[in-house]
C-alpha atoms as a PDB file:
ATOM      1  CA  UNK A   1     -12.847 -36.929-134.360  1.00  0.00           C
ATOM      2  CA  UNK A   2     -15.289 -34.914-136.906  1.00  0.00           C
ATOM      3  CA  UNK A   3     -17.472 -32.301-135.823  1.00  0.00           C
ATOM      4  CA  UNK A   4     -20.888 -32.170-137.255  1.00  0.00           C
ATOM      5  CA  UNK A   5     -22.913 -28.925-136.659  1.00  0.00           C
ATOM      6  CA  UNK A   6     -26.596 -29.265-136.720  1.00  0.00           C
ATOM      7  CA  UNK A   7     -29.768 -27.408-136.885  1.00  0.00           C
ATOM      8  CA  UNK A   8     -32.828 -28.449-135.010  1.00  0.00           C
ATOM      9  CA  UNK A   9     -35.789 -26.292-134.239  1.00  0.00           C
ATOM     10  CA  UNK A  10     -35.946 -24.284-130.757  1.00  0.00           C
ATOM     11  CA  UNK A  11     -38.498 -27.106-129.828  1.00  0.00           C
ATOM     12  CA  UNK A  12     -36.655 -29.703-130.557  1.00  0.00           C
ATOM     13  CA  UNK A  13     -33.324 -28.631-128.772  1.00  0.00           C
ATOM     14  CA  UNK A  14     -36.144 -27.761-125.336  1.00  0.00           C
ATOM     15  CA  UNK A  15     -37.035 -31.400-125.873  1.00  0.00           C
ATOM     16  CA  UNK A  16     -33.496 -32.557-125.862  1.00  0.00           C
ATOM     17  CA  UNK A  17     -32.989 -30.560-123.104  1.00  0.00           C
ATOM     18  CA  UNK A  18     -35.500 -32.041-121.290  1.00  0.00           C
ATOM     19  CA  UNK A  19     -34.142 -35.286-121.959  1.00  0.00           C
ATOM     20  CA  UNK A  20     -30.854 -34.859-120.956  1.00  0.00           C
ATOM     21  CA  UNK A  21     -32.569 -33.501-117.603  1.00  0.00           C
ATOM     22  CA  UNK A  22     -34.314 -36.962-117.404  1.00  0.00           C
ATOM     23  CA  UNK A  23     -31.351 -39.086-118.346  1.00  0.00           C
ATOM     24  CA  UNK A  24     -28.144 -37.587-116.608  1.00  0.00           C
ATOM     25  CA  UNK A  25     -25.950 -40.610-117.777  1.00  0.00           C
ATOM     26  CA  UNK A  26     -25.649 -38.550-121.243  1.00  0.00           C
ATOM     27  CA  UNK A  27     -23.588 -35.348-120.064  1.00  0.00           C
ATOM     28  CA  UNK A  28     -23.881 -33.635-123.440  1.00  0.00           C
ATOM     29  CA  UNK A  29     -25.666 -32.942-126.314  1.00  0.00           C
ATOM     30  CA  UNK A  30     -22.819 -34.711-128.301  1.00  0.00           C
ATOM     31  CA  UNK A  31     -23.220 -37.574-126.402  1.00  0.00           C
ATOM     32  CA  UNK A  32     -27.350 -38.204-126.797  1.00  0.00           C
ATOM     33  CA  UNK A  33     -26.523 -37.739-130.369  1.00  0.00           C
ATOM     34  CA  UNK A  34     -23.270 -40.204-130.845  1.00  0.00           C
ATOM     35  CA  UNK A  35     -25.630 -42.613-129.214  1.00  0.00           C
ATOM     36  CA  UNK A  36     -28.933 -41.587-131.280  1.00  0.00           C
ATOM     37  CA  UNK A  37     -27.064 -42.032-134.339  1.00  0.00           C
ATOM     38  CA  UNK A  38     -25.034 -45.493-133.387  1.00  0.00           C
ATOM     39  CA  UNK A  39     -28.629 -46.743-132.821  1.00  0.00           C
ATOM     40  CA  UNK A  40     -29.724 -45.791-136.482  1.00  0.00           C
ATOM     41  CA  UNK A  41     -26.854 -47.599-138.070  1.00  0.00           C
ATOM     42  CA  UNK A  42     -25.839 -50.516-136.492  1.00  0.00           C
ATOM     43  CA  UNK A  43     -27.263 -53.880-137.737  1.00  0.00           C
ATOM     44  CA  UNK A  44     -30.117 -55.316-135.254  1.00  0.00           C
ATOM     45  CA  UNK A  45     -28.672 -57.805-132.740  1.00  0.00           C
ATOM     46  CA  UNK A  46     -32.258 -60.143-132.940  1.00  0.00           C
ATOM     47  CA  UNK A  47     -31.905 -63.232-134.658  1.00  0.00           C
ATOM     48  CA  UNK A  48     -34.274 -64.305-137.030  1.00  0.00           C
ATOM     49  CA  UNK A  49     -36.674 -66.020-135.227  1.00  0.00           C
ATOM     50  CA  UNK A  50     -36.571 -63.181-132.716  1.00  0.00           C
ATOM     51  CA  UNK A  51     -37.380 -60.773-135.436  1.00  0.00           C
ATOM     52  CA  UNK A  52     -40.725 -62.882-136.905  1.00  0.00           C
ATOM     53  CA  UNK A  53     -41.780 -63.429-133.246  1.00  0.00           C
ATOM     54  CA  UNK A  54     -41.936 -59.734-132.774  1.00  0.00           C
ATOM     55  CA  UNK A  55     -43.809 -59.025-136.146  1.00  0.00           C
ATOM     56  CA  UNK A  56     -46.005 -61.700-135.243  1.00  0.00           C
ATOM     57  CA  UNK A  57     -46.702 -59.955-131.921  1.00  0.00           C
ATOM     58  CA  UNK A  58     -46.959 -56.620-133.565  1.00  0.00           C
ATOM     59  CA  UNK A  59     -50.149 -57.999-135.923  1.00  0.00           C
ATOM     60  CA  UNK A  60     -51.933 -59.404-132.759  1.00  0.00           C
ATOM     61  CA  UNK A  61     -51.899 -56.485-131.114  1.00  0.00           C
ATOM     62  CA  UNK A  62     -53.059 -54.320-134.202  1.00  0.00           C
ATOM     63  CA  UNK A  63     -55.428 -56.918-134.368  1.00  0.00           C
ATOM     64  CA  UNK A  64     -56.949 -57.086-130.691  1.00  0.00           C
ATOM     65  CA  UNK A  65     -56.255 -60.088-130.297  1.00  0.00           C
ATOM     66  CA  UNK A  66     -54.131 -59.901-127.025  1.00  0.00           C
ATOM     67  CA  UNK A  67     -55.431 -61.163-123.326  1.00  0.00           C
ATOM     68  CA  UNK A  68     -54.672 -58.423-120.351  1.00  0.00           C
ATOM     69  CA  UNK A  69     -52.400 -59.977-118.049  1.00  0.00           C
ATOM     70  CA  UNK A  70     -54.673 -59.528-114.931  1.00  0.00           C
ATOM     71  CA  UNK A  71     -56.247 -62.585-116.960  1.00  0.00           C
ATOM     72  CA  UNK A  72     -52.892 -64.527-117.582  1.00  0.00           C
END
C-alpha cells in the first residue's frame, strides 16, 4: 500500500476531526480519506434515466416550482 502525505489547513484537519467524532465507523484519518477519495473516482452507479430524473428535479427546485409535502 502507498502512503500519501497531505497538507490541509489547521481548520480543515479541526473539521475532520469533528467528523470523525460524529461518524465513529471511520477509525482514522486514513480511512475518511480512502473513502473520500473512492467516492471522487468511481463511475456513478445511476442509470441514465436516474441521472435526467435528478437534473430534472434539480431545475424545479431552482425554479420554485416544488409543492411542500404537508400539501402532498
Amino acid at each position: 500500500m502507498s502512503t500519501l502525505n497531505v497538507k490541509v489547513p489547521d481548520e480543515m484537519d479541526d473539521d475532520i476531526e469533528a467528523f470523525l467524532e460524529d461518524n465513529p465507523h471511520y477509525l482514522n484519518k486514513s480511512e475518511l480519506v480512502r473513502d473520500a477519495i473512492r467516492h471522487l473516482i468511481e463511475r456513478p452507479r445511476l442509470s441514465d434515466r436516474t441521472l435526467a430524473d435528478d437534473r430534472v428535479s434539480r431545475k424545479q427546485i431552482e425554479d420554485g416550482d416544488v409543492v411542500s409535502l404537508d400539501d402532498v
